[in-house]
N, C-alpha and C. Protein backbone atom coordinates (compact mmCIF):
# COMPACT_ATOMS: atom_id res chain seq x y z
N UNK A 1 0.82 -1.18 0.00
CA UNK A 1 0.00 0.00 0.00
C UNK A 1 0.87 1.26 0.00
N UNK A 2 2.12 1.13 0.83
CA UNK A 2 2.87 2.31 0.63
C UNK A 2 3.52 2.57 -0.82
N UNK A 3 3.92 1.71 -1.46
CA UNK A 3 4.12 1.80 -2.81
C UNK A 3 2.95 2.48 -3.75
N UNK A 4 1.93 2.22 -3.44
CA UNK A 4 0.70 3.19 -4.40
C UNK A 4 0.50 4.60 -3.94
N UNK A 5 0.95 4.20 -2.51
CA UNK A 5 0.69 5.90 -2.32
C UNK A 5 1.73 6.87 -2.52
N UNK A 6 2.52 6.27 -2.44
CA UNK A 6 3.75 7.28 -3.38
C UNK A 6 4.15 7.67 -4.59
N UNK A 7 3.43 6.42 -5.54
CA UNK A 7 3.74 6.39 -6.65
C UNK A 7 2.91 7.37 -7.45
N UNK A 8 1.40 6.94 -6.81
CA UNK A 8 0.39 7.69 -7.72
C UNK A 8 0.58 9.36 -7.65
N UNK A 9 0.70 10.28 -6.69
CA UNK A 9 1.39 11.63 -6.43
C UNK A 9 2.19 12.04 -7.64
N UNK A 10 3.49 11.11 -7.54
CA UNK A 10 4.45 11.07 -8.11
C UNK A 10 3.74 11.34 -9.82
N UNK A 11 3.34 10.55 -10.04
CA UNK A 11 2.65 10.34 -11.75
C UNK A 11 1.64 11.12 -11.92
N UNK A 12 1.25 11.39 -11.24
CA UNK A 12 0.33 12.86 -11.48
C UNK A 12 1.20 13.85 -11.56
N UNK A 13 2.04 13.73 -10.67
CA UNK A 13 2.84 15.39 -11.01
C UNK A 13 3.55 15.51 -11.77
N UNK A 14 3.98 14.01 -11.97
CA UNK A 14 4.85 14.30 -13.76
C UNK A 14 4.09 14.65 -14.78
N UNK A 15 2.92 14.03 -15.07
CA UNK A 15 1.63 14.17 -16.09
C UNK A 15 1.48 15.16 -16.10
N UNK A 16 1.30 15.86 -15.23
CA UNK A 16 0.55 17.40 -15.06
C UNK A 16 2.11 18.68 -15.57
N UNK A 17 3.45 18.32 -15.06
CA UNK A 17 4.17 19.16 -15.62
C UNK A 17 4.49 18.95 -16.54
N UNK A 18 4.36 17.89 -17.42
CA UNK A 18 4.40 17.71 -19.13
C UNK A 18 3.52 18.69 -19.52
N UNK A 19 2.18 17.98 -19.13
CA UNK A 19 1.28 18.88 -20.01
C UNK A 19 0.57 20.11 -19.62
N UNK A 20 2.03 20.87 -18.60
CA UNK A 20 1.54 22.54 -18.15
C UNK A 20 0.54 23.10 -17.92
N UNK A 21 -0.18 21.78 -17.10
CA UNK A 21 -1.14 22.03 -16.20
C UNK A 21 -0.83 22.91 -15.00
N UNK A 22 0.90 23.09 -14.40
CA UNK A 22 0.77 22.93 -13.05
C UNK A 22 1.06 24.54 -13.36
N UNK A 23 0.40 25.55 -13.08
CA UNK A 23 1.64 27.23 -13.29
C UNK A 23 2.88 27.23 -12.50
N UNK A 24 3.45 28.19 -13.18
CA UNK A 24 5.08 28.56 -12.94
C UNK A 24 4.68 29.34 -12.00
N UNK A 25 5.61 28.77 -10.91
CA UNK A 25 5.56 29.85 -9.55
C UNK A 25 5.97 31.02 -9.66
N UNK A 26 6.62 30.86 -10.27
CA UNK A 26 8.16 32.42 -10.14
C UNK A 26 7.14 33.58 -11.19
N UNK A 27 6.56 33.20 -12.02
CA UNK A 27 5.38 34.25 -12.88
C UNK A 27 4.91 34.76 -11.84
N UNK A 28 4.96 36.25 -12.45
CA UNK A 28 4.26 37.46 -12.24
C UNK A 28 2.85 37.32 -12.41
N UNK A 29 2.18 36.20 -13.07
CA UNK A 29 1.03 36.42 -13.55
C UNK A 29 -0.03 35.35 -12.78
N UNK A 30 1.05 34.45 -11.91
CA UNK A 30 -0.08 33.57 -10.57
C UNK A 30 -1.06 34.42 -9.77
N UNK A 31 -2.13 34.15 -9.41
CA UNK A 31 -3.02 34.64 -8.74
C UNK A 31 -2.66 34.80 -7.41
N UNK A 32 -3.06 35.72 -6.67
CA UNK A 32 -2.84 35.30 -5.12
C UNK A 32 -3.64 34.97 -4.52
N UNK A 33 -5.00 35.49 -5.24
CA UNK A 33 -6.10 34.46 -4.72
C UNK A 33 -6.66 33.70 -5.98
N UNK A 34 -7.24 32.59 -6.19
CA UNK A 34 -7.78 32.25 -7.74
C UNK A 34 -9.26 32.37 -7.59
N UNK A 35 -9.82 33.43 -8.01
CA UNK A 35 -10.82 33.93 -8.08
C UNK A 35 -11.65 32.75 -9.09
N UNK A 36 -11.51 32.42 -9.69
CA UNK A 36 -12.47 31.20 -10.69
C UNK A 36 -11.83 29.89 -10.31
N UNK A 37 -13.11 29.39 -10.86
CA UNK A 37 -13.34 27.98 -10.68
C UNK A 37 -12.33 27.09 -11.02
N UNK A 38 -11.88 27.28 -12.78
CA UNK A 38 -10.36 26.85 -13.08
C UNK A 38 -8.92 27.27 -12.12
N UNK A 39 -8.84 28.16 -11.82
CA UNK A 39 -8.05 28.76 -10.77
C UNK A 39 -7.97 27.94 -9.73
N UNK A 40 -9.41 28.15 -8.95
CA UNK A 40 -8.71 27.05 -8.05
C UNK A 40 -8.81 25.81 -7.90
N UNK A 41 -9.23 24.80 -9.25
CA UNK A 41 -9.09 23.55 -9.65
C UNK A 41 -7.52 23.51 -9.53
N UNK A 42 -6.88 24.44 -10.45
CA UNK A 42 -5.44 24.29 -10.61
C UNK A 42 -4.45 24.28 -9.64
N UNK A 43 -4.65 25.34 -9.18
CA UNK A 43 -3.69 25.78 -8.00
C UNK A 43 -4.33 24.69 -6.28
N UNK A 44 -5.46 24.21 -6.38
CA UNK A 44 -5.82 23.03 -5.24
C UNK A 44 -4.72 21.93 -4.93
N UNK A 45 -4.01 21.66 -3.77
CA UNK A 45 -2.63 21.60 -3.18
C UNK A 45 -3.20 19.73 -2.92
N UNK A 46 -3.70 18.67 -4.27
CA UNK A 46 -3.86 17.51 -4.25
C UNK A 46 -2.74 16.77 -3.68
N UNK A 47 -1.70 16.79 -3.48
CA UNK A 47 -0.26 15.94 -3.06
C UNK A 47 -0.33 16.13 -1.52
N UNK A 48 -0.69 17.21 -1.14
CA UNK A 48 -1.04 17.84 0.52
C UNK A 48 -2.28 16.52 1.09
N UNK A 49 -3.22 16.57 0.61
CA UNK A 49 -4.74 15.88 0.54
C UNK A 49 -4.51 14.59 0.72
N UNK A 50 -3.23 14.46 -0.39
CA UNK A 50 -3.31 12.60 -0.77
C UNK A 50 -2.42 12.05 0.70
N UNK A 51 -0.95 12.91 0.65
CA UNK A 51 -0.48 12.45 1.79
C UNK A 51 -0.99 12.35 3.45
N UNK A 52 -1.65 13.77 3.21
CA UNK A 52 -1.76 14.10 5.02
C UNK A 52 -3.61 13.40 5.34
N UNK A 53 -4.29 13.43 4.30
CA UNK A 53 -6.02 12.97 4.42
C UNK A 53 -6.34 11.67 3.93
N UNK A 54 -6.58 10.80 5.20
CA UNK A 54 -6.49 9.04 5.03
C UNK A 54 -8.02 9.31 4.16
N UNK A 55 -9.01 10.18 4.20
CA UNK A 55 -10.39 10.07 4.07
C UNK A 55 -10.17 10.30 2.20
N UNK A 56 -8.99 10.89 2.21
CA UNK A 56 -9.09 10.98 0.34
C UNK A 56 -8.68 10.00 -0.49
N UNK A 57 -7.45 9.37 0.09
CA UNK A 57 -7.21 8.31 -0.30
C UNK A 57 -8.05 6.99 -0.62
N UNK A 58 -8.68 7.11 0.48
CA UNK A 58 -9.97 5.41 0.56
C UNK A 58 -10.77 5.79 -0.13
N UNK A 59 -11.38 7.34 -0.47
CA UNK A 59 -12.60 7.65 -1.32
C UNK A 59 -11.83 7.21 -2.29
N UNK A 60 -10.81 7.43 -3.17
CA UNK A 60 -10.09 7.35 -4.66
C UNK A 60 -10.23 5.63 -4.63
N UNK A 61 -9.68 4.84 -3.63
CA UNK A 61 -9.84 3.17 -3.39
C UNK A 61 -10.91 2.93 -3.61
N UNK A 62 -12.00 3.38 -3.35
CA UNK A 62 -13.84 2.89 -2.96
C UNK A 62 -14.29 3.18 -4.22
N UNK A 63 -13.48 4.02 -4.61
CA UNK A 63 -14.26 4.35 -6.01
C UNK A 63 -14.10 3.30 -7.36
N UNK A 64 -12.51 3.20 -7.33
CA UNK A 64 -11.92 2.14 -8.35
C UNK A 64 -12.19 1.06 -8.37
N UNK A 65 -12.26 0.04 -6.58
CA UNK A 65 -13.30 -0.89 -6.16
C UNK A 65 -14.24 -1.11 -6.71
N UNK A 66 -15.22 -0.02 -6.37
CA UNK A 66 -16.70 -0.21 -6.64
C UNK A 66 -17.02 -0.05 -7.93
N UNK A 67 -16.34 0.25 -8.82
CA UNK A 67 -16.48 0.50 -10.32
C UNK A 67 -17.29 -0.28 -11.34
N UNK A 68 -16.03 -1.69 -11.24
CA UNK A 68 -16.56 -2.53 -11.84
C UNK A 68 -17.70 -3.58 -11.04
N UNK A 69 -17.79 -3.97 -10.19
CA UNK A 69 -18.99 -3.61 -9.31
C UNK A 69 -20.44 -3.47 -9.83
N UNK A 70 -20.67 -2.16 -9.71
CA UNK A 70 -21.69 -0.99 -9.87
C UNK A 70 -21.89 -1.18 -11.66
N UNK A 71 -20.49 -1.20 -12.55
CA UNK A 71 -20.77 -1.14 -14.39
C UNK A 71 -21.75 -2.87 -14.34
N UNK A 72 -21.52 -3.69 -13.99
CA UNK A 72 -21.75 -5.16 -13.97
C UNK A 72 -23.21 -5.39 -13.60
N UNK A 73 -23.82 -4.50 -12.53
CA UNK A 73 -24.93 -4.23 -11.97
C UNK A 73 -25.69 -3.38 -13.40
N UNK A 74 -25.05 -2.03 -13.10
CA UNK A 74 -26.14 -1.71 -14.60
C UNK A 74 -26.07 -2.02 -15.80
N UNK A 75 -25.04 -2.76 -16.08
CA UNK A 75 -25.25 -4.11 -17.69
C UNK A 75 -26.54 -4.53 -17.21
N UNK A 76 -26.64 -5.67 -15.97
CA UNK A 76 -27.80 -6.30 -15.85
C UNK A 76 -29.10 -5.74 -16.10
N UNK A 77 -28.82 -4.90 -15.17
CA UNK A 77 -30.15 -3.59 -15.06
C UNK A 77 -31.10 -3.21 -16.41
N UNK A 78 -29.96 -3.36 -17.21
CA UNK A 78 -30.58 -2.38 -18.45
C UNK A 78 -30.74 -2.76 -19.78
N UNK A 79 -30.72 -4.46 -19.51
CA UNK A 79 -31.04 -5.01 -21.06
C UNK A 79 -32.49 -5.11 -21.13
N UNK A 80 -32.77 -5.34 -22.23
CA UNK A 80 -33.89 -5.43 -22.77
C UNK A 80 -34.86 -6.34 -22.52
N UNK A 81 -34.45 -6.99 -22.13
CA UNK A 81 -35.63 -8.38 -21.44
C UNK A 81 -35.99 -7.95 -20.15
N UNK A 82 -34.83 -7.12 -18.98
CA UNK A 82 -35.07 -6.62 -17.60
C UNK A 82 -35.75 -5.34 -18.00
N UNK A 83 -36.07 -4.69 -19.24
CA UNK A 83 -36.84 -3.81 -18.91
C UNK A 83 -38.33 -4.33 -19.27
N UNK A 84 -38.31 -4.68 -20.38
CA UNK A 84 -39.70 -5.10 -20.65
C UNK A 84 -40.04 -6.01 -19.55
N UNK A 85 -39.80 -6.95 -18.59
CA UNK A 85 -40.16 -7.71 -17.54
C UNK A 85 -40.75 -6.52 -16.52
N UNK A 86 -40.19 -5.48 -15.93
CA UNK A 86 -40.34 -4.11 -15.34
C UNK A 86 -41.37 -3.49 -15.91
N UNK A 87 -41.46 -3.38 -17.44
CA UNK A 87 -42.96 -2.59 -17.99
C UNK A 87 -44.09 -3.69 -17.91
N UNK A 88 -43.69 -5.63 -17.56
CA UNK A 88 -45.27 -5.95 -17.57
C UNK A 88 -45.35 -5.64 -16.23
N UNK A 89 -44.64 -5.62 -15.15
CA UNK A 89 -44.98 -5.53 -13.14
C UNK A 89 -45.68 -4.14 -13.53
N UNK A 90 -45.01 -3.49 -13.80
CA UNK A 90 -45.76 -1.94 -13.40
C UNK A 90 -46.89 -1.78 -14.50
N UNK A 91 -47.04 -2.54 -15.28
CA UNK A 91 -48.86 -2.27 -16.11
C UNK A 91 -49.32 -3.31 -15.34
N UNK A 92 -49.24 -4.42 -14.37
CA UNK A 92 -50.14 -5.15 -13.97
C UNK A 92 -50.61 -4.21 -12.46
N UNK A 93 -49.04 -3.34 -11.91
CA UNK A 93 -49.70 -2.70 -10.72
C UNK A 93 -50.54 -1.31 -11.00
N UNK A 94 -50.45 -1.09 -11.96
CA UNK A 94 -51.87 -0.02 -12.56
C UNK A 94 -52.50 0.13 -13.46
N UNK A 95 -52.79 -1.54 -13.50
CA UNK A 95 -54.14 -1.71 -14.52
C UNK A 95 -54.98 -1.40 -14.35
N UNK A 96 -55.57 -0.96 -13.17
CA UNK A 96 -56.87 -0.88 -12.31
C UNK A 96 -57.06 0.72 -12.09
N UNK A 97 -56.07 1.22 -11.99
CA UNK A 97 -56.20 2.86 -11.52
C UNK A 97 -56.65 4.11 -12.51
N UNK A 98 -56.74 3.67 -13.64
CA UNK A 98 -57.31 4.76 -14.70
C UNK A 98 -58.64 5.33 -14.92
């Protein structure tokens, strides 16, 4: 587990300074406060979060977990035989009410 949590930080912040996501500190032109939404998407201190907040980490785990999970559930959910089975229950429970 300590190996993922170091690594993943790590690969984000390379990703992100390739593709000059992250702004140049030393610019004159950083915000001191980031007044918009992009602003402070960007400048939001994620490496702070990941290391020091156990609660962010397990959400990012629970999520990747539950993924395939949850996709497997609504395959089932949503073919065509489970819906039409669903449209005869609910015309038999208000056949009567019109």
């Amino acid at each position: 587990m300590g190996f993922v949590m170091n690594t993943i930080p790590e690969f984000v912040g390379s990703v992100a300074e390739k593709l000059k996501l992250i702004p140049a500190k030393d610019s004159t032109r950083v915000m001191k406060f980031p007044y918009t939404t992009t602003a402070q998407i960007g400048l939001f201190p994620y490496r702070f979060y990941w290391k020091n907040q156990w609660l962010t980490r397990y959400w990012i785990y629970g999520i990747i977990i539950t993924f395939p999970i949850i996709n497997a559930i609504d395959k089932l959910s949503n073919t065509p035989e489970n819906k039409k089975k669903w449209k005869e229950i609910r015309a038999k429970q208000f056949e009567g009410h019109h």
